[in-house]
N, C-alpha and C. Protein backbone atom coordinates (compact mmCIF):
# COMPACT_ATOMS: atom_id res chain seq x y z
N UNK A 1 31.38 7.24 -28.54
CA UNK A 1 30.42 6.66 -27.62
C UNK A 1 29.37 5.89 -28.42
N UNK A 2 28.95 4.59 -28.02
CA UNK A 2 27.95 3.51 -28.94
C UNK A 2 26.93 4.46 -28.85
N UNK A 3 25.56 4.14 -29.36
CA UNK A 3 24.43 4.38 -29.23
C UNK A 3 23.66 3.79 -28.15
N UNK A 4 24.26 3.05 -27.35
CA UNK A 4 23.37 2.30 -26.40
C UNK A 4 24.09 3.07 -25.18
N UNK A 5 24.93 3.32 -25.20
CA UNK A 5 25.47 4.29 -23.88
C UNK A 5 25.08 5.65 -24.03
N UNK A 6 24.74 6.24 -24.80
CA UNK A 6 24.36 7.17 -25.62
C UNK A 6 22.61 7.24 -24.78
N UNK A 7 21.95 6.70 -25.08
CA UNK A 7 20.57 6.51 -24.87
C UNK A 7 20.23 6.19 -23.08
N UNK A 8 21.37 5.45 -22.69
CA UNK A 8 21.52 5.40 -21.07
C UNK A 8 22.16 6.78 -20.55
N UNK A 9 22.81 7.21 -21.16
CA UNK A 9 23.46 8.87 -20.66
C UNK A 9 22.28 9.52 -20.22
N UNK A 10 21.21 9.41 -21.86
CA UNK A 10 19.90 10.52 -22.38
C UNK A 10 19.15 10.56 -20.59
N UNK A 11 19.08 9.17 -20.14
CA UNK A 11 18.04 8.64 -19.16
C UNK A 11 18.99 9.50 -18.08
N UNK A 12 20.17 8.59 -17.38
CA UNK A 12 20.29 10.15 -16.69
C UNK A 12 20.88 11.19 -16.29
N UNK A 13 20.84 11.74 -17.50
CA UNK A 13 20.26 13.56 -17.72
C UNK A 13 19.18 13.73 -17.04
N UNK A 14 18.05 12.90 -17.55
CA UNK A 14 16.68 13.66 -17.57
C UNK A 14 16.80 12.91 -15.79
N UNK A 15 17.07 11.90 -15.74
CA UNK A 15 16.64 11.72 -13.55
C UNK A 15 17.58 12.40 -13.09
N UNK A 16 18.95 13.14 -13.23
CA UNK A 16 19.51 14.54 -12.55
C UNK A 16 18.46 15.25 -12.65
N UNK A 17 18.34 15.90 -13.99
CA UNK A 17 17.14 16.84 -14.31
C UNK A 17 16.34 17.22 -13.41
N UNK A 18 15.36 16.03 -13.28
CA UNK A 18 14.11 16.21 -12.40
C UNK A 18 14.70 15.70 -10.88
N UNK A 19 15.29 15.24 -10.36
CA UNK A 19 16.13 15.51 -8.93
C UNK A 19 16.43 16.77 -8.60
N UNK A 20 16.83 17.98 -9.57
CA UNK A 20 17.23 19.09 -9.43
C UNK A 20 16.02 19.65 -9.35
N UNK A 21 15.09 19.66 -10.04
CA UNK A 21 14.10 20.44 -10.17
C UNK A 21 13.22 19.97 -8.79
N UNK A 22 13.25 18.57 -8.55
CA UNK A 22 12.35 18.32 -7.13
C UNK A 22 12.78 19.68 -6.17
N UNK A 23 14.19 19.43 -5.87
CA UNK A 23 15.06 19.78 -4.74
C UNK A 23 15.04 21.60 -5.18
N UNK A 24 15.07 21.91 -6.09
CA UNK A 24 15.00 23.10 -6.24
C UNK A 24 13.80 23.93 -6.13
N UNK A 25 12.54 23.13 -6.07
CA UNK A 25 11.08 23.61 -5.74
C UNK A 25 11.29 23.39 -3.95
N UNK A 26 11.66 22.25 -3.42
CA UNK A 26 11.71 22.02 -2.35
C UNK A 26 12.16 23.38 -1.33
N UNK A 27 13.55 23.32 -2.25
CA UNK A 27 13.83 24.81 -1.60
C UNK A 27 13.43 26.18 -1.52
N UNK A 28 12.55 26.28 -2.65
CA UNK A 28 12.18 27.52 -2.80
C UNK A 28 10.62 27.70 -2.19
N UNK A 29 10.19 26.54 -2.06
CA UNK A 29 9.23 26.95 -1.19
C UNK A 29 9.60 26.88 0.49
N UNK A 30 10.58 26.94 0.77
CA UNK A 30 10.99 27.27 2.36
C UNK A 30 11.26 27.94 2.52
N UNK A 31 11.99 28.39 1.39
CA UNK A 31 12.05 30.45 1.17
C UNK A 31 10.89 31.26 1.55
N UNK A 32 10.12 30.83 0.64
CA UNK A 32 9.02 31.59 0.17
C UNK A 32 7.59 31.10 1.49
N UNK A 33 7.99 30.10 2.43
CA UNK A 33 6.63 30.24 3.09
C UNK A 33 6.83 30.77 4.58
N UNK A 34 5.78 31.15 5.67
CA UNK A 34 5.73 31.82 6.22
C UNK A 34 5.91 30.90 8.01
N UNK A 35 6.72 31.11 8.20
CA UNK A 35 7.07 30.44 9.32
C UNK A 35 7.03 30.95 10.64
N UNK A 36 5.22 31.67 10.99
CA UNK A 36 5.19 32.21 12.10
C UNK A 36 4.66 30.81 13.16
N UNK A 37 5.45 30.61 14.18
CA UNK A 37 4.57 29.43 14.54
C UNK A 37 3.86 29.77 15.74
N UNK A 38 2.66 28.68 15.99
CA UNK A 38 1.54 29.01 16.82
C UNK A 38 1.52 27.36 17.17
N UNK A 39 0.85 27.93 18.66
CA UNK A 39 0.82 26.34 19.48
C UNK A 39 -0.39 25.44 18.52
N UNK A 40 -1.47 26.27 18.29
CA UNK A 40 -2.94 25.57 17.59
C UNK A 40 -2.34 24.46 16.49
N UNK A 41 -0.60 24.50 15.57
CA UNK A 41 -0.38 24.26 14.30
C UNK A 41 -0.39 22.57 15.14
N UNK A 42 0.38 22.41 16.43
CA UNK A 42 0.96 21.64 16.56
C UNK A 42 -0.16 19.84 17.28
N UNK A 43 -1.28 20.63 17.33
CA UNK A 43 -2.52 19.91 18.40
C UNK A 43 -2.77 18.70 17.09
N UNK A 44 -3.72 17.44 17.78
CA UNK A 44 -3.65 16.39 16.94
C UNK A 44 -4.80 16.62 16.57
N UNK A 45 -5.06 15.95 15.15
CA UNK A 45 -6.55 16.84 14.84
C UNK A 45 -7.58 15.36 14.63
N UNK A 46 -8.74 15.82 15.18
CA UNK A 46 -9.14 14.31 15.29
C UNK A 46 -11.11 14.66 15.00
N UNK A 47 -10.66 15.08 13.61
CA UNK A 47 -11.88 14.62 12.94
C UNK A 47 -12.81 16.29 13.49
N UNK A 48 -12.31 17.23 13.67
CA UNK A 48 -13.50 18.68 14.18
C UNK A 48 -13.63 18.30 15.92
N UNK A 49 -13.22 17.16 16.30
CA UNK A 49 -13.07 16.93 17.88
C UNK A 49 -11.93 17.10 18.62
N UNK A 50 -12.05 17.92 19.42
CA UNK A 50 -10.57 18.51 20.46
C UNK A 50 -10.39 17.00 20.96
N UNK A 51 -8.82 16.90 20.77
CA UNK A 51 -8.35 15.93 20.96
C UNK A 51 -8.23 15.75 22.86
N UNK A 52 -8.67 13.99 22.93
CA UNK A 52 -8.51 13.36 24.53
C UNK A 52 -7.69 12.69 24.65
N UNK A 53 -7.02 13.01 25.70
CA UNK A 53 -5.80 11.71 26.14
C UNK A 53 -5.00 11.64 25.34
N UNK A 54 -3.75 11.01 25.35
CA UNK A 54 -2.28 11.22 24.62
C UNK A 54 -2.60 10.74 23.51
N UNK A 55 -1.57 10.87 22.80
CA UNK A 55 -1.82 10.43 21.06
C UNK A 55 -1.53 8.97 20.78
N UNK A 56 -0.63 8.35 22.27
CA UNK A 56 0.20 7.17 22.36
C UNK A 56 -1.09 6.23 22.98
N UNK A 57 -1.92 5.72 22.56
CA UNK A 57 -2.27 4.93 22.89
C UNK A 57 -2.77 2.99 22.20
N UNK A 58 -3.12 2.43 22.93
CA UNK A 58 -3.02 1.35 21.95
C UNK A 58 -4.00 0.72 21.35
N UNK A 59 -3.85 -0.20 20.33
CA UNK A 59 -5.22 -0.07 19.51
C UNK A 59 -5.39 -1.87 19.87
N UNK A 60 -6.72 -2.36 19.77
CA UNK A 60 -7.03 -3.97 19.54
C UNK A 60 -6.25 -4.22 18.44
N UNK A 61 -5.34 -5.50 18.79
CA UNK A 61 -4.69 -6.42 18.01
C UNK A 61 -5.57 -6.74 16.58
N UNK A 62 -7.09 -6.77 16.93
CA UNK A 62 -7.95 -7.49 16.20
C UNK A 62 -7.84 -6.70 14.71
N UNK A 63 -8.54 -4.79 15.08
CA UNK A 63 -8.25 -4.20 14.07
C UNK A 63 -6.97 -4.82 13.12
N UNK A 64 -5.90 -5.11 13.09
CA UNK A 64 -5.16 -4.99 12.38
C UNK A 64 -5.17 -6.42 11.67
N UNK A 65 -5.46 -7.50 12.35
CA UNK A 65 -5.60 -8.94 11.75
C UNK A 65 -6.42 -8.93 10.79
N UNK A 66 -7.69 -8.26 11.29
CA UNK A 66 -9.13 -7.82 10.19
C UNK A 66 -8.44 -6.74 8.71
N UNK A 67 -7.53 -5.82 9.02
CA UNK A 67 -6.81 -5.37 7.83
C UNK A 67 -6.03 -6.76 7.05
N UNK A 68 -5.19 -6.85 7.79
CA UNK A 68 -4.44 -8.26 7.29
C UNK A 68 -5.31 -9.04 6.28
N UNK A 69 -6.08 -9.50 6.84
CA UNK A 69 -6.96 -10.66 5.94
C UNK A 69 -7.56 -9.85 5.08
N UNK A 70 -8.17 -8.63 5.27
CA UNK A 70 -8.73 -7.84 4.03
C UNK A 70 -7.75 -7.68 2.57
N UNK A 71 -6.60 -7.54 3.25
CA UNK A 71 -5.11 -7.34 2.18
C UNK A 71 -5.01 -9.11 1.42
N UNK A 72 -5.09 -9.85 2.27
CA UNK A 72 -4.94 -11.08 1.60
C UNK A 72 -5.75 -11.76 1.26
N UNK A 73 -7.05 -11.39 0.96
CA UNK A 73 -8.46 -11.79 0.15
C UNK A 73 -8.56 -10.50 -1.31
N UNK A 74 -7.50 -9.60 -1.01
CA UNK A 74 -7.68 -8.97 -1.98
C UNK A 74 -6.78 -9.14 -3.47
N UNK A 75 -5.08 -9.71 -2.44
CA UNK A 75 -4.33 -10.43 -3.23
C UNK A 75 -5.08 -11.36 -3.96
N UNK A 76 -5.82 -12.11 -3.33
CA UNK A 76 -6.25 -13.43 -4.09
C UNK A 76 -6.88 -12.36 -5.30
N UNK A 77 -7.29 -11.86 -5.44
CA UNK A 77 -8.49 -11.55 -6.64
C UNK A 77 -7.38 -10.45 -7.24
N UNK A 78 -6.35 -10.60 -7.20
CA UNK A 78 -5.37 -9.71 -7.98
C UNK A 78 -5.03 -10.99 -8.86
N UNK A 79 -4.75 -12.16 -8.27
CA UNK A 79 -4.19 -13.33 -8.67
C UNK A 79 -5.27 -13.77 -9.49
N UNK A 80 -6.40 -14.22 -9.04
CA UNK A 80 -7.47 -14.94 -9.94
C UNK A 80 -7.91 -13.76 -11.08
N UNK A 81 -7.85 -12.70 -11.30
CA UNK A 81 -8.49 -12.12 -12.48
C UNK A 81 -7.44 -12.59 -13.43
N UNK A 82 -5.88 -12.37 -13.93
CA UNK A 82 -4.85 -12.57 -14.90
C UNK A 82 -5.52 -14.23 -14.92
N UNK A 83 -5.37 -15.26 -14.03
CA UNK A 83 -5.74 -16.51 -14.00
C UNK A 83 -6.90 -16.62 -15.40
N UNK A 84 -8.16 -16.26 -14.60
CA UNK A 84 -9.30 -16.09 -15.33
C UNK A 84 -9.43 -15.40 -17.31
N UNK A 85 -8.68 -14.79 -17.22
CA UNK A 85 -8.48 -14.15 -18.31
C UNK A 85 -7.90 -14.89 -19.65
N UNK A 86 -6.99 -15.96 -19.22
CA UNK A 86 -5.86 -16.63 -19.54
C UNK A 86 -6.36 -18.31 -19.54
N UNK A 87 -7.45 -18.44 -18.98
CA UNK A 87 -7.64 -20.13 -18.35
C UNK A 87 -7.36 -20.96 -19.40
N UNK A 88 -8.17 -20.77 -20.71
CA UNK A 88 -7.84 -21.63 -21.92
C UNK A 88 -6.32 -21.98 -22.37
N UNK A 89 -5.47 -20.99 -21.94
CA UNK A 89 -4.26 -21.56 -22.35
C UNK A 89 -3.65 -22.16 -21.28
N UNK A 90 -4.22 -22.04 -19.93
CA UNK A 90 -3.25 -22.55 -19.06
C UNK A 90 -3.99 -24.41 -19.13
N UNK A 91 -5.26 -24.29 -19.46
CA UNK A 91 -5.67 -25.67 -19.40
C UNK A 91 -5.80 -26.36 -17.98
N UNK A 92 -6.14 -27.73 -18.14
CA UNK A 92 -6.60 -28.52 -16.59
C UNK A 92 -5.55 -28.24 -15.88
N UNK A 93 -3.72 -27.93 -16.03
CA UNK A 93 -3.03 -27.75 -14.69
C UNK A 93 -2.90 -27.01 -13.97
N UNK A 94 -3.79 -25.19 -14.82
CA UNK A 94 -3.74 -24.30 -14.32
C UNK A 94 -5.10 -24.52 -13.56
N UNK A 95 -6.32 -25.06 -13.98
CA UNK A 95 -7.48 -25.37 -13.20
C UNK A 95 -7.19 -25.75 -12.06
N UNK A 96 -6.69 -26.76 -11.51
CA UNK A 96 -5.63 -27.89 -10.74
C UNK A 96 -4.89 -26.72 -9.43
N UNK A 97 -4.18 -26.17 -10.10
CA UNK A 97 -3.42 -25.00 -9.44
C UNK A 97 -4.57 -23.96 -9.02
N UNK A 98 -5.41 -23.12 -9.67
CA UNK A 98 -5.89 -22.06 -8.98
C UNK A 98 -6.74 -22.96 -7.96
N UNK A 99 -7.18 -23.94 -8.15
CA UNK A 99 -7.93 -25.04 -7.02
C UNK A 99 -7.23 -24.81 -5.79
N UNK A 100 -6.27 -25.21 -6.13
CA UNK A 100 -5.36 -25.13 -4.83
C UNK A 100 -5.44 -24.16 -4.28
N UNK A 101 -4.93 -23.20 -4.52
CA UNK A 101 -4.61 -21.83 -3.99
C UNK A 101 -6.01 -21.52 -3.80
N UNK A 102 -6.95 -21.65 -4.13
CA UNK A 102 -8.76 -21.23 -3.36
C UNK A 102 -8.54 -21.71 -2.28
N UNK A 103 -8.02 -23.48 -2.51
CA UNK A 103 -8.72 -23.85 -1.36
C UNK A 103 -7.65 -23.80 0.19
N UNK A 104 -6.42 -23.42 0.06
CA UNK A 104 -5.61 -22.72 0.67
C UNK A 104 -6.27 -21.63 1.95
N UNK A 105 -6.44 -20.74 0.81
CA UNK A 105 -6.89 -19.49 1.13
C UNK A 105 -8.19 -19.50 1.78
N UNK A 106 -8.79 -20.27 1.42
CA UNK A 106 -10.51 -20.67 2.26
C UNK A 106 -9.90 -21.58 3.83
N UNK A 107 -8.95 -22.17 3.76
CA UNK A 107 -8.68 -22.87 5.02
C UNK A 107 -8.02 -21.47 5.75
N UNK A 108 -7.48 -21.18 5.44
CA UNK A 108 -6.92 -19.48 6.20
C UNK A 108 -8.54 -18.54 6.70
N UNK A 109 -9.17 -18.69 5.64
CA UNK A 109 -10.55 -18.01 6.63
C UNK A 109 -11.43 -18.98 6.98
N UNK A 110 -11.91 -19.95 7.13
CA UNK A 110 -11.89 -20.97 8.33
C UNK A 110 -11.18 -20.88 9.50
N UNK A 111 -10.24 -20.99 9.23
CA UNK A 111 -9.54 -21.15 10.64
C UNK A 111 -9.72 -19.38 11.08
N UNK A 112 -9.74 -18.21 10.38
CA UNK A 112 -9.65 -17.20 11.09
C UNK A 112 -11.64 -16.50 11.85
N UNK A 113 -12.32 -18.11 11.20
CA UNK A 113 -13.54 -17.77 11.59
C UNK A 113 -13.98 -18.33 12.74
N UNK A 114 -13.02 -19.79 13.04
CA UNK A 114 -13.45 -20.36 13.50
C UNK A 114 -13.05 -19.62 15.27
N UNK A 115 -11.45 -18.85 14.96
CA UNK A 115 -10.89 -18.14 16.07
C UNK A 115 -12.06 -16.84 16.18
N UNK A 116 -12.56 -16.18 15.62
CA UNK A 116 -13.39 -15.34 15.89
C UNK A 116 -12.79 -14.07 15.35
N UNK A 117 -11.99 -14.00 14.31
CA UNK A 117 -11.27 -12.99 14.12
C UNK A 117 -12.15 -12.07 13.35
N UNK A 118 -13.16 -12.52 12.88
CA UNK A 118 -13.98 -12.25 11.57
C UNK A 118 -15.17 -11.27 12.37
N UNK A 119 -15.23 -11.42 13.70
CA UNK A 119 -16.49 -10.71 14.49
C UNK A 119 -15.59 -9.34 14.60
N UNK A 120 -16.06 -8.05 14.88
CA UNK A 120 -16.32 -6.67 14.58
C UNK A 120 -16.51 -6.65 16.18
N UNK A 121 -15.71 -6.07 16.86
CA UNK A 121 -16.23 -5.68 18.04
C UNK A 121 -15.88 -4.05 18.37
């Protein structure tokens, strides 16, 4: 057997290994825990407040647009720090380029200001 198949074997050994060992804790704590059940386990828990009205209900569209854009103003600054770090070697085309992509991303919150997405209600 080469040494390079050799060293891919080593790898998995050790991810059986620890697959076994997940699955073997898994099991032994179902053994080992106590499975008296009670209606109280099953209630929705909502913050020290007895829960109102079904659990199924629906939420403003808005909440989630307002996540959305939070996620993709955050990308940007995942993107611009490596940018920033690096600028001297990328030179005027990388200047050129992160331009772009600002000014992209600024027309995306414009337009999501101008819809009102940005107000908190």
């Amino acid at each position: 057997m080469s040494e390079f198949l050799r060293d891919y074997l080593l790898v998995v050994l050790f991810l059986g290994l620890a697959g076994a060992l997940v699955f073997g804790m898994l099991g032994l704590s179902s053994l080992l825990r106590p499975t008296r059940s009670q209606s109280q386990k099953y209630l929705t828990y909502e913050s020290g407040v007895d829960p109102v009205g079904s659990g199924w209900t629906q939420s403003n569209i808005r909440y989630y647009v307002f996540a959305l854009l939070f996620v993709m103003f955050d990308v940007e600054a995942v993107f611009i720090f490596p940018w920033a770090t690096r600028l001297e070697a990328y030179g005027t085309f990388g200047l050129i380029e992160m331009a772009i992509f600002i000014f992209i991303l600024a027309l995306g919150l414009l337009y999501a200001w101008r819809k009102s997405v940005l107000r908190w209600i």
